[in-house]
Protein backbone atom coordinates (compact mmCIF):
# COMPACT_ATOMS: atom_id res chain seq x y z
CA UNK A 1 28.73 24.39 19.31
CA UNK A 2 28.57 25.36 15.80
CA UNK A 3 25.69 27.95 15.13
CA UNK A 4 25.13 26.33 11.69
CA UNK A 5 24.07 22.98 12.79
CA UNK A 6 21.68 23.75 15.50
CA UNK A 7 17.99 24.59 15.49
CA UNK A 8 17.04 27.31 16.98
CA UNK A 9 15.33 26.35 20.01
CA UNK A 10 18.40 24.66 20.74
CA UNK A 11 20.24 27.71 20.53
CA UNK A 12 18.35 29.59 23.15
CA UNK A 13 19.64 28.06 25.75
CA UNK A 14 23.48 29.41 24.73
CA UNK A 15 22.09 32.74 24.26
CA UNK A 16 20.31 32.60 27.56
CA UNK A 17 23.29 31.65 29.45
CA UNK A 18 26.54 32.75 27.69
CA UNK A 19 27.54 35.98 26.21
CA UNK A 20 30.27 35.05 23.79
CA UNK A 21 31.44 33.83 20.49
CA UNK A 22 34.08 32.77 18.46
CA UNK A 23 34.20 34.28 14.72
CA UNK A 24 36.33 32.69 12.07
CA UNK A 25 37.63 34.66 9.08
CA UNK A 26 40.30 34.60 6.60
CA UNK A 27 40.29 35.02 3.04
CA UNK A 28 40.23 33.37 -0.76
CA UNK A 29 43.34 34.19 -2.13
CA UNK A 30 46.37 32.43 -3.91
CA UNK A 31 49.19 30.66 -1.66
CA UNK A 32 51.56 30.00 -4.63
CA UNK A 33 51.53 26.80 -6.49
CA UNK A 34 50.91 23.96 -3.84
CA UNK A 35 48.49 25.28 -1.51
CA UNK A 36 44.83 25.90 -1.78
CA UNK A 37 43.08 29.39 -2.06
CA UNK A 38 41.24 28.93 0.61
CA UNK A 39 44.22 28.21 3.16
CA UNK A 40 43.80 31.41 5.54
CA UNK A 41 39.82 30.88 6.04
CA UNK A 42 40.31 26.98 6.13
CA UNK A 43 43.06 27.53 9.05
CA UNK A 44 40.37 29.85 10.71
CA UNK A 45 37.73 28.03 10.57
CA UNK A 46 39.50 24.43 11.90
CA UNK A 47 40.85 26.26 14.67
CA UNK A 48 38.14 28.00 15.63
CA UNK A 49 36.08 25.10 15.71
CA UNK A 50 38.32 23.00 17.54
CA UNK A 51 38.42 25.73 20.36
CA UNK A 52 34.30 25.82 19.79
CA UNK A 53 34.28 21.48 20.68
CA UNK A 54 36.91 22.05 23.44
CA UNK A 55 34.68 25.02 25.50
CA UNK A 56 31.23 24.54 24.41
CA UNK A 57 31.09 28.31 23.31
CA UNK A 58 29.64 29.49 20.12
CA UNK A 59 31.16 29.16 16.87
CA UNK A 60 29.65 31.34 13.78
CA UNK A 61 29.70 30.20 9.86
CA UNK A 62 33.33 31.11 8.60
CA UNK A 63 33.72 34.77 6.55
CA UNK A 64 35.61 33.44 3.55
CA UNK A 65 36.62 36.14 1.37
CA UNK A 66 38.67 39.29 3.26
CA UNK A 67 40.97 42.13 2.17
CA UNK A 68 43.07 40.39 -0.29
CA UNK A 69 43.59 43.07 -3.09
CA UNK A 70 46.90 42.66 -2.95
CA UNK A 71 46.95 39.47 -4.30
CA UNK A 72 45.00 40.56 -7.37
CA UNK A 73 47.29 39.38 -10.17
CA UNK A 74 46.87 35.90 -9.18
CA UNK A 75 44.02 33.71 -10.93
CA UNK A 76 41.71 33.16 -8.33
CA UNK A 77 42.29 35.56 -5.75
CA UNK A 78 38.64 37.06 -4.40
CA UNK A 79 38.59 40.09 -2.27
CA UNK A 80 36.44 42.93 -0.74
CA UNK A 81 37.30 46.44 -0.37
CA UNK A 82 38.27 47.14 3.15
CA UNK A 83 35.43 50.00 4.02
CA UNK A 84 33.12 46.86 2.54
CA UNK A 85 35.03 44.65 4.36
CA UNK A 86 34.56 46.62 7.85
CA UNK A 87 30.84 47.39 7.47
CA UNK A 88 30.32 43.61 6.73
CA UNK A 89 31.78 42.74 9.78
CA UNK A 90 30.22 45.27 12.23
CA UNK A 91 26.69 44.44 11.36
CA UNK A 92 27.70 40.74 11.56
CA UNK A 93 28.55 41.55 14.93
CA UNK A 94 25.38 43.81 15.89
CA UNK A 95 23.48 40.84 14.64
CA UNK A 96 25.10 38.81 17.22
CA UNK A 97 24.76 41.52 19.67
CA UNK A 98 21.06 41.68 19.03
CA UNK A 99 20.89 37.77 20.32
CA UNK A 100 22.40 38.59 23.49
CA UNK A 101 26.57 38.17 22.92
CA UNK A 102 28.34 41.04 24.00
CA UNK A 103 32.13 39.59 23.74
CA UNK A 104 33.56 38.35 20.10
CA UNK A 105 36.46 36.81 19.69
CA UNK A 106 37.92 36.98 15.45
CA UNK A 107 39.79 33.99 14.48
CA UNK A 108 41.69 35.33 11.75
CA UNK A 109 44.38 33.55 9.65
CA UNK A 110 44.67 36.69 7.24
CA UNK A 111 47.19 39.49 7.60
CA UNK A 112 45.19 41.99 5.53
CA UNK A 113 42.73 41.99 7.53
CA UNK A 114 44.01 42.56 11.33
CA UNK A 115 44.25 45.99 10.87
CA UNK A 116 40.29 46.29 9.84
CA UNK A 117 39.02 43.57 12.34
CA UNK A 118 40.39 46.03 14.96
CA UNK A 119 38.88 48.79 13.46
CA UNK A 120 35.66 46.99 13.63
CA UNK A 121 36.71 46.30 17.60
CA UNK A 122 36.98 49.75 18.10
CA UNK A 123 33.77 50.97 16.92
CA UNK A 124 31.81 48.40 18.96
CA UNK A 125 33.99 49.18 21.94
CA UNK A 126 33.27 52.68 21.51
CA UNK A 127 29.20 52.05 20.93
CA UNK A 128 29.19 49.87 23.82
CA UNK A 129 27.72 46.90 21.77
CA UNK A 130 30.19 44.58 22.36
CA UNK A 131 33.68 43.72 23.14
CA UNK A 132 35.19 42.09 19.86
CA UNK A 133 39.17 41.11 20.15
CA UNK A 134 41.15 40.22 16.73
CA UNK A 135 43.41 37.12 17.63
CA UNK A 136 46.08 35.89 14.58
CA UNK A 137 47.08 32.25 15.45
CA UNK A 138 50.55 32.52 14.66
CA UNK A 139 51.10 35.76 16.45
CA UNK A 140 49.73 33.54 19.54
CA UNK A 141 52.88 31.41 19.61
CA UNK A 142 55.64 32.96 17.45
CA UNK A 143 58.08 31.23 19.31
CA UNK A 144 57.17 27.99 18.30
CA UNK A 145 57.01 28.85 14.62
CA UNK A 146 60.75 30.11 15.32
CA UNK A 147 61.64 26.89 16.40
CA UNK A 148 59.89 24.93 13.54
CA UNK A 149 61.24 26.63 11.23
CA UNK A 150 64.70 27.85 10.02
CA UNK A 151 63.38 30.11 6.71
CA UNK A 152 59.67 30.74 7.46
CA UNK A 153 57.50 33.05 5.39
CA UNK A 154 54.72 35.38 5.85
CA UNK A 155 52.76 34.21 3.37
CA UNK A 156 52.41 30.71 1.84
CA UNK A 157 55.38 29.79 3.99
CA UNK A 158 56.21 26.85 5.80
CA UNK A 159 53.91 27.75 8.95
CA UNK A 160 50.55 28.07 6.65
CA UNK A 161 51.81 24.57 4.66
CA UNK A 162 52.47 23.09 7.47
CA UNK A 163 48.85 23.65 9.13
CA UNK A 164 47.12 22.49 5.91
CA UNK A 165 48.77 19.57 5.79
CA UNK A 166 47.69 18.61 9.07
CA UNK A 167 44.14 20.31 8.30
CA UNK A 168 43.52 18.96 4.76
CA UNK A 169 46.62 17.56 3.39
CA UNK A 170 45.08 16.08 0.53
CA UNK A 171 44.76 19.12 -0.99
CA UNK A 172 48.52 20.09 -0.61
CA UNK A 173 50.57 19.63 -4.27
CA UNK A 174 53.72 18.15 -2.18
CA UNK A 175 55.37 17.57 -5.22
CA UNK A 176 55.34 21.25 -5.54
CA UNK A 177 57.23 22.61 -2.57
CA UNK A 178 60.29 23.12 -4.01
CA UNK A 179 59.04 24.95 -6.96
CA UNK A 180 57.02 26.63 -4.89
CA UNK A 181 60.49 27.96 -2.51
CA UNK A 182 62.64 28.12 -5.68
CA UNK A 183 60.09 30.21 -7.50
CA UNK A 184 59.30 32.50 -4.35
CA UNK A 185 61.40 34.87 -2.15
CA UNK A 186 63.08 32.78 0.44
CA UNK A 187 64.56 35.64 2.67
CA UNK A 188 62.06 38.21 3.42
CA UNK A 189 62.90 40.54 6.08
CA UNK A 190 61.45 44.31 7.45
CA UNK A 191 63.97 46.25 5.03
CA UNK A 192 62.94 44.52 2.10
CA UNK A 193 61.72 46.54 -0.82
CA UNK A 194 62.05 49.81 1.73
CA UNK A 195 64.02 52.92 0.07
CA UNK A 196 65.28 55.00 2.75
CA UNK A 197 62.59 53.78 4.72
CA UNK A 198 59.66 54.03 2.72
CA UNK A 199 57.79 50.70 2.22
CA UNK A 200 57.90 50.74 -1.96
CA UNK A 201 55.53 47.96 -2.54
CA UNK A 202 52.07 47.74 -2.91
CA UNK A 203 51.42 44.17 -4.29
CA UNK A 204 52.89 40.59 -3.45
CA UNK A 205 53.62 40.14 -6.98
CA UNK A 206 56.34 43.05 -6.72
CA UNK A 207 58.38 40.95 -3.90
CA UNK A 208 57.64 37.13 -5.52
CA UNK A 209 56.92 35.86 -8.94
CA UNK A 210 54.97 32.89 -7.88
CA UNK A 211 53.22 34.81 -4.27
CA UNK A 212 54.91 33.04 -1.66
CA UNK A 213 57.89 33.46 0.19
CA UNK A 214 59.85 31.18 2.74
CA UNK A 215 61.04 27.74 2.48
CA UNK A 216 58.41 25.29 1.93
CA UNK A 217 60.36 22.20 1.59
CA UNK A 218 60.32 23.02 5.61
CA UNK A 219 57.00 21.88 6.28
CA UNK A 220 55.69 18.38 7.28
CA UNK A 221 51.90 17.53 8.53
CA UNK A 222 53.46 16.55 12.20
CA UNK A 223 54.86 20.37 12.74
CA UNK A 224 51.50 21.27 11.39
CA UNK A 225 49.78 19.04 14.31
CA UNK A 226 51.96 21.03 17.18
CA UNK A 227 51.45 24.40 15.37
CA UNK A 228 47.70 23.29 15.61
CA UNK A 229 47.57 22.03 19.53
CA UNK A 230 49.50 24.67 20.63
CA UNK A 231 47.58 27.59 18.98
CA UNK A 232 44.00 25.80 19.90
CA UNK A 233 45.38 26.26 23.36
CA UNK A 234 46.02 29.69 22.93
CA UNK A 235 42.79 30.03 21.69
CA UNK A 236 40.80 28.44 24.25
CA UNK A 237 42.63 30.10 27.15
CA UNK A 238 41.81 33.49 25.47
CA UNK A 239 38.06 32.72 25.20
CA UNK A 240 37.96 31.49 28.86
CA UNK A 241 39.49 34.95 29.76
CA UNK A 242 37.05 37.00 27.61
CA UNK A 243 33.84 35.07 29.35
CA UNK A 244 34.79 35.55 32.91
CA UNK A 245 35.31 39.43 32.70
CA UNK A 246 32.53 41.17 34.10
CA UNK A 247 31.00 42.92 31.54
CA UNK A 248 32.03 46.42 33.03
CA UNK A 249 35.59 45.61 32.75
CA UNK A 250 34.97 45.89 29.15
CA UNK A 251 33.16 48.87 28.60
CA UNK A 252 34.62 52.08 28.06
CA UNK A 253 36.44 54.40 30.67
CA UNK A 254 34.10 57.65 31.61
CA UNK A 255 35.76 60.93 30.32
CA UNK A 256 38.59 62.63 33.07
């Protein structure tokens, strides 16, 4: 069910009876020369639909823009500052508290903004106003995306050009890819850009000219399509888990 679409005496009945719902977000940000800006919230937002059609639960409008100020130099690239970002987020979850849902589940498809989504989890764990759980598709079946791919990337990589070209492949420049791997950093590792072990990097522009890194060449719309099924599976299997806890499983412990 997609909250958008439906009138709201039809939604009473869902917030009568069920307690949950599933939150897409990513962000608006450049994904190097053949993908679109809006690749992280457009991943969201498919996959969190799809999951929404396969359970019947609750799927909110998509957040589009996230914490993406690290992709500043690039035309295009929107972004909110994280405290922004956080406070955005929290009262778009009290306002689905206030309706009756006490459990959220956060599509994301954007690495800058895990860290704040679970910051966001905490407080509402903390106020007892709902249970709200940050899930990153990819990190929901990284072995797959190891066996997909021999040079993946962890931005604007095979994985993400991949799922858009299953999603929305007409809006994939394929005659890009190579330009877009030749142009980018192709081996990006945990010790890259680290100087005796402090990170020394701020921006993506300071590891890759053109904002992407991996080897895009990699990617076809068919390993998009498994990276899709398997992660919707993922998905819905987490939401299932999340409904059938009894509410004081997920409140906070008491004080020792």
């Amino acid at each position: 069910m997609y909250l958008a679409e439906e009138a709201w005496p039809d939604l009473r009945t869902y917030f009568e009876e069920e307690s949950l719902a599933i939150v897409p977000l990513g962000s608006t940000e450049q994904h190097g020369p053949h993908l679109p800006e809006g690749t992280d919230h457009m991943i969201a937002q498919a996959l969190a639909r799809e999951a929404a059609a396969r359970t019947g639960y609750l799927c909110t409008p998509t957040i589009n823009v996230g914490v993406s100020p690290h992709h500043r130099q690039f035309y295009g690239t929107m972004w909110v500052d994280a405290p922004v970002f956080r406070d955005y987020v929290e009262s778009f979850s009290e306002n689905l508290a206030y309706h009756g849902i006490d459990r959220i589940v956060y599509v994301n498809a954007h690495g800058g903004n895990v860290e704040h989504l679970r910051e966001v989890g905490r407080r509402l764990h903390e106020a007892e106003t709902a249970y709200a759980v940050e899930w990153m598709w990819d990190e929901s079946i990284p072995d797959l995306v190891d066996d997909l791919f021999e040079t993946n990337g962890p931005h604007g990589g095979p994985k993400e050009t991949a799922m858009i070209q299953h999603i929305a492949g007409e809006l994939v420049h394929e005659d890009r890819l190579a330009e877009a791997r030749d142009g980018g950093l192709t081996e990006f590792d945990a010790d890259a850009m680290r100087v005796h072990g402090a990170r020394t990097f701020y921006d993506a522009i300071d590891n890759t000219e053109n904002g992407v890194l991996g080897d895009q060449t990699d990617a076809t719309a068919e390993k998009g399509a498994q990276l899709f099924e398997a992660a919707s599976d993922q998905l819905v299997s987490l939401c299932d888990w999340l409904a059938d806890r009894d509410r004081a499983e997920l409140l906070p412990e008491d004080h020792v």
